[in-house]
Protein backbone atom coordinates (compact mmCIF):
# COMPACT_ATOMS: atom_id res chain seq x y z
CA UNK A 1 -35.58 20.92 50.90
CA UNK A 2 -34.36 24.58 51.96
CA UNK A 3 -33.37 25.12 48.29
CA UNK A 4 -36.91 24.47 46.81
CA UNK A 5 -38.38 27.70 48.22
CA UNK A 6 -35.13 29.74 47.03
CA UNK A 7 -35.24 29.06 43.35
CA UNK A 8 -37.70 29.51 40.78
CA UNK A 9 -38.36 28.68 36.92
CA UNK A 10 -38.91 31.41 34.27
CA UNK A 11 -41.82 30.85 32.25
CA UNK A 12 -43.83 33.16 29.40
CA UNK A 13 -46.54 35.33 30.49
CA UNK A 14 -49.76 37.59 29.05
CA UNK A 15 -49.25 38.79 25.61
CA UNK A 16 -45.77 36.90 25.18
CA UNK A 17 -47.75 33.69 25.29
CA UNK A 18 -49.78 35.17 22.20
CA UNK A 19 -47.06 34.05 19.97
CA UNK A 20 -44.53 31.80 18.53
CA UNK A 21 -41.58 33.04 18.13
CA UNK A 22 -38.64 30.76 15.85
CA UNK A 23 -35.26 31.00 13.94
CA UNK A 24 -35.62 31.96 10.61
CA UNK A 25 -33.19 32.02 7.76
CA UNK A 26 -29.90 33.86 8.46
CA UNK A 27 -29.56 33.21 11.90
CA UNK A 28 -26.09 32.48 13.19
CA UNK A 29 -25.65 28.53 12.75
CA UNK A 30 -23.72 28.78 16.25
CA UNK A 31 -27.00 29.66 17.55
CA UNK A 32 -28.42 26.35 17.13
CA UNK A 33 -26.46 24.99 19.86
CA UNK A 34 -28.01 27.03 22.24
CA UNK A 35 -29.16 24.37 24.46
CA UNK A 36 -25.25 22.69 25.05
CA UNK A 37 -23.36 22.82 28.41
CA UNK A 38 -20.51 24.84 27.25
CA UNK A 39 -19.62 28.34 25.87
CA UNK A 40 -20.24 28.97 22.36
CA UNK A 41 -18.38 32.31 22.30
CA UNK A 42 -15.84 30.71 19.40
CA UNK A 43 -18.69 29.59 17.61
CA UNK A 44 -21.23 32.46 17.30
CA UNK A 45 -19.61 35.09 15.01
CA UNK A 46 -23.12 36.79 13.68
CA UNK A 47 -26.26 38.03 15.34
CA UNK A 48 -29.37 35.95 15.24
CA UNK A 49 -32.48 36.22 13.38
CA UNK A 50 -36.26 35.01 14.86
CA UNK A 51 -39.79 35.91 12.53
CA UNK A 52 -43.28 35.01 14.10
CA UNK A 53 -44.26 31.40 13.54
CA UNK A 54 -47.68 31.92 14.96
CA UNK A 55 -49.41 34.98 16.05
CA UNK A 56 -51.46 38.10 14.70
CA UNK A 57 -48.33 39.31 13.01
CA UNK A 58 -50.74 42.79 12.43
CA UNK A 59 -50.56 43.55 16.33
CA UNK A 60 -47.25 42.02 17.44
CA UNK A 61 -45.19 43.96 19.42
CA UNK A 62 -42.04 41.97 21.28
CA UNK A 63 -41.89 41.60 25.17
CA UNK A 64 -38.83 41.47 27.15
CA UNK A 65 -38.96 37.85 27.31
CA UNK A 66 -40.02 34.98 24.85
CA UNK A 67 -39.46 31.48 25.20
CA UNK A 68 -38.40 29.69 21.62
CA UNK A 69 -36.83 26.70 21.64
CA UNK A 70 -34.52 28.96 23.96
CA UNK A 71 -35.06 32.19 25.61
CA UNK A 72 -34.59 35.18 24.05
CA UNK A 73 -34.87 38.51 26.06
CA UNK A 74 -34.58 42.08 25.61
CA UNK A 75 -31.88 44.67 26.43
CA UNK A 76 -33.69 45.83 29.26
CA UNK A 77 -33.85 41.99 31.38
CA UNK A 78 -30.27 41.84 30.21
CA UNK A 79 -29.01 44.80 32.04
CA UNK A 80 -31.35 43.96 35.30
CA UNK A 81 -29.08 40.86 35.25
CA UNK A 82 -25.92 42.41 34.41
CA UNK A 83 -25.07 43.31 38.52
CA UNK A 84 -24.78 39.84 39.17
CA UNK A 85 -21.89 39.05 37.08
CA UNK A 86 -23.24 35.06 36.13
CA UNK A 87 -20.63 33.09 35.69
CA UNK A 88 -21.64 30.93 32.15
CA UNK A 89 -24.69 32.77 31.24
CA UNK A 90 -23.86 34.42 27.81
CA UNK A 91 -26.38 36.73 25.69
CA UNK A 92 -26.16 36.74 21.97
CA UNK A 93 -27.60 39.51 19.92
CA UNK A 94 -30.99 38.83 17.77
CA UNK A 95 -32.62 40.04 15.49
CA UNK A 96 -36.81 40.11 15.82
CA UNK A 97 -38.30 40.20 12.38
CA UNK A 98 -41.73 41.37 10.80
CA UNK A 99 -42.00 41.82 8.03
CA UNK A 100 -40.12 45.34 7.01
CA UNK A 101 -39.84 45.54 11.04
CA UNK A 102 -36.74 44.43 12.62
CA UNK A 103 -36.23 45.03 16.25
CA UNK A 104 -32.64 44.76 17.46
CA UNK A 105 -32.15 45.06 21.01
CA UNK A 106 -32.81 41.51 22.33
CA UNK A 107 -30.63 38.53 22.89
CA UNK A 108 -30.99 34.81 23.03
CA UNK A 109 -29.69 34.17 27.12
CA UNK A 110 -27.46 30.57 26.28
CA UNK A 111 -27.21 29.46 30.57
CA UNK A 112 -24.16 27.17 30.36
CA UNK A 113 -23.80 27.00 33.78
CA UNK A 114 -24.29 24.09 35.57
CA UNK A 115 -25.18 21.90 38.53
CA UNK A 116 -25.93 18.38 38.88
CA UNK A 117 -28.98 19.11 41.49
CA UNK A 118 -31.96 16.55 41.57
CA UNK A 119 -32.28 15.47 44.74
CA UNK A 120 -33.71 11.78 42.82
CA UNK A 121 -35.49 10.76 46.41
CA UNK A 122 -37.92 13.63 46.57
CA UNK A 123 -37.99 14.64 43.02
CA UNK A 124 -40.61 12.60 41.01
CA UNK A 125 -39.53 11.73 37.33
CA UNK A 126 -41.12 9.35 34.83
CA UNK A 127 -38.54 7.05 33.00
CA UNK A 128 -34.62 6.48 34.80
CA UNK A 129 -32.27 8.39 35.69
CA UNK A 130 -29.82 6.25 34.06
CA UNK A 131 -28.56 8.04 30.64
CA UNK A 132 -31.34 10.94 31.77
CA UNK A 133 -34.08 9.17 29.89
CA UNK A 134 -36.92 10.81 31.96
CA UNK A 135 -39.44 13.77 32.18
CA UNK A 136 -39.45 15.72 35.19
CA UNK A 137 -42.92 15.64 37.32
CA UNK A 138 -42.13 17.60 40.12
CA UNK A 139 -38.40 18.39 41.68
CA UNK A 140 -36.43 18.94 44.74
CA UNK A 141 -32.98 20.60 44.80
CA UNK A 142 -30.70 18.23 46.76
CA UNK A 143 -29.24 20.60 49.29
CA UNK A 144 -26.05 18.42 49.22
CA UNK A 145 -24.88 19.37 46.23
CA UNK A 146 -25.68 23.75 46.40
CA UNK A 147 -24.43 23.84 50.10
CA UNK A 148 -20.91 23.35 47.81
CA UNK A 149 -21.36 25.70 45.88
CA UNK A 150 -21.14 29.89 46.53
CA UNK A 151 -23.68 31.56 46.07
CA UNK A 152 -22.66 34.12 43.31
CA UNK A 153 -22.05 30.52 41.37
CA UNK A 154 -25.71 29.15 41.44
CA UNK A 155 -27.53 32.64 41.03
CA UNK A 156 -28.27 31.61 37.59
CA UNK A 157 -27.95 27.83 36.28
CA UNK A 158 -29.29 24.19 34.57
CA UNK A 159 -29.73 21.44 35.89
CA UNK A 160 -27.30 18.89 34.70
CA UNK A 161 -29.32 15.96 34.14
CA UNK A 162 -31.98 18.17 32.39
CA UNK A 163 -32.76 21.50 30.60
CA UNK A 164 -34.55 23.20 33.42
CA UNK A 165 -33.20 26.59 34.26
CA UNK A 166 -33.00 28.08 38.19
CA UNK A 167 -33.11 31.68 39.34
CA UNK A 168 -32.16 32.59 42.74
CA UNK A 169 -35.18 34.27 44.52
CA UNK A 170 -32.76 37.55 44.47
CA UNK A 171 -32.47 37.59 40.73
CA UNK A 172 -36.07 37.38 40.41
CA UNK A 173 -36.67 39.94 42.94
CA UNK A 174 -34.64 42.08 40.53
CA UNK A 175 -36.59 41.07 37.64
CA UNK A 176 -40.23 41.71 38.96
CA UNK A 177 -38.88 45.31 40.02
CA UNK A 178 -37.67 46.22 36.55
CA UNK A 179 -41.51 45.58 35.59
CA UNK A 180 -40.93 43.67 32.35
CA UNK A 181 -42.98 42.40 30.31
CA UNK A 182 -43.93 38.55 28.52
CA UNK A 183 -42.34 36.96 32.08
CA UNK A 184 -43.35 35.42 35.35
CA UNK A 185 -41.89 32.55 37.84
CA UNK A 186 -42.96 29.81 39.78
CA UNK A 187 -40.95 28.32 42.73
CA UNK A 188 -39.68 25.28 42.89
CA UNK A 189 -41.86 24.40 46.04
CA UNK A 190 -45.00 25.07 43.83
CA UNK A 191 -44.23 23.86 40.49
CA UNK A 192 -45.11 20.71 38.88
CA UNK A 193 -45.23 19.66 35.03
CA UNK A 194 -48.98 20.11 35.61
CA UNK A 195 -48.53 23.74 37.01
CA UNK A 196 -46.79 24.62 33.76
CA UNK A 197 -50.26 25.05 31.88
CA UNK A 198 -51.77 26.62 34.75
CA UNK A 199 -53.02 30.09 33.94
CA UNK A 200 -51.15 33.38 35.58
CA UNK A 201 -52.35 34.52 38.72
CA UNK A 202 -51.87 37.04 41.56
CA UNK A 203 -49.44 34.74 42.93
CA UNK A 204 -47.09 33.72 40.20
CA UNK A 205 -44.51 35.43 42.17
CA UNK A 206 -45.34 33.73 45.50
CA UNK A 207 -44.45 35.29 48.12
CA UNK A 208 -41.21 37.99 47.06
């Protein structure tokens, strides 16, 4: 269980969670594939384009992270993460629009990178692992499989069996420094599909 208190999950926070936030018309088809387990660099040739699905469109103002279908995050978080080097985590330009307002600098973050992780024993699913029919309850990180993999190769990654996205508790100390906004985490250890609707508090960072 070592890993459980190392990683966390990125999830929308205060004003970020004030809005819906989807593709709209003339966003790069190769963007749609967003949630895949491989590059898309040959097939994303334009930017992408996201309007305000729900929302007072009146007071909107974008926050350095918002969680579409994907996650989509501004220059700012991108350059916080661009020390690291992550191997198959790829940003793709993308367009915020309101109206006559278009904001520019933000990317959707496509995290190709990948590790099959559930340790099934201690993790608690509902439906079978077989095919990866389930929904994830609550999770463990099997410390068999990470303890192969380096470091600098797991800072950042998916799990393979399902689209839940880890951060290394040094790339979210990194993160909660830069002071951004629309973002907070919740470790491993502490989360549950429950927790997910919980409401932000003073220790949504645990203990960094």
């Amino acid at each position: 269980m070592k890993y459980d208190s190392q990683y966390y999950m990125l999830k929308e926070s205060g004003r970020a969670t004030d809005y819906m936030l989807d593709k709209i018309e003339g966003s790069d088809e190769g963007l749609g594939h967003l949630m895949s387990l491989w590059s898309l660099k040959r097939h994303v040739i334009g930017p992408g384009r996201v309007g305000i699905s729900e929302g007072n469109r009146a007071k909107f103002q974008p926050c350095d992270y918002h969680e579409t279908a994907e996650q989509l995050v501004s220059e700012k978080f991108r350059k916080v993460l661009d020390p690291f080097h992550l191997p198959g985590v790829d940003f793709y330009q993308t367009n915020i629009v309101n109206g006559d307002k278009i904001w520019s600098e933000h990317y959707y973050m496509h995290i190709w990178n990948h590790h099959q992780a559930i340790h099934k024993k201690r993790s608690e699913i509902k439906g079978t692992y077989i095919g990866n029919r389930f929904t994830l309850l609550n999770l463990s990180l099997d410390e068999k499989v990470l303890d192969q993999v380096p470091l600098e190769k797991r800072l950042v990654f998916r799990l393979r069996e399902d689209p839940t996205f880890l951060f290394h508790e040094s790339v979210v100390a990194a993160l909660s420094a830069a002071d951004l906004s629309g973002l907070g985490f919740r470790r491993v250890d502490s989360w549950s599909i429950g927790s997910a609707f919980e409401e932000d508090d003073d220790d949504f960072y645990d203990d960094l």
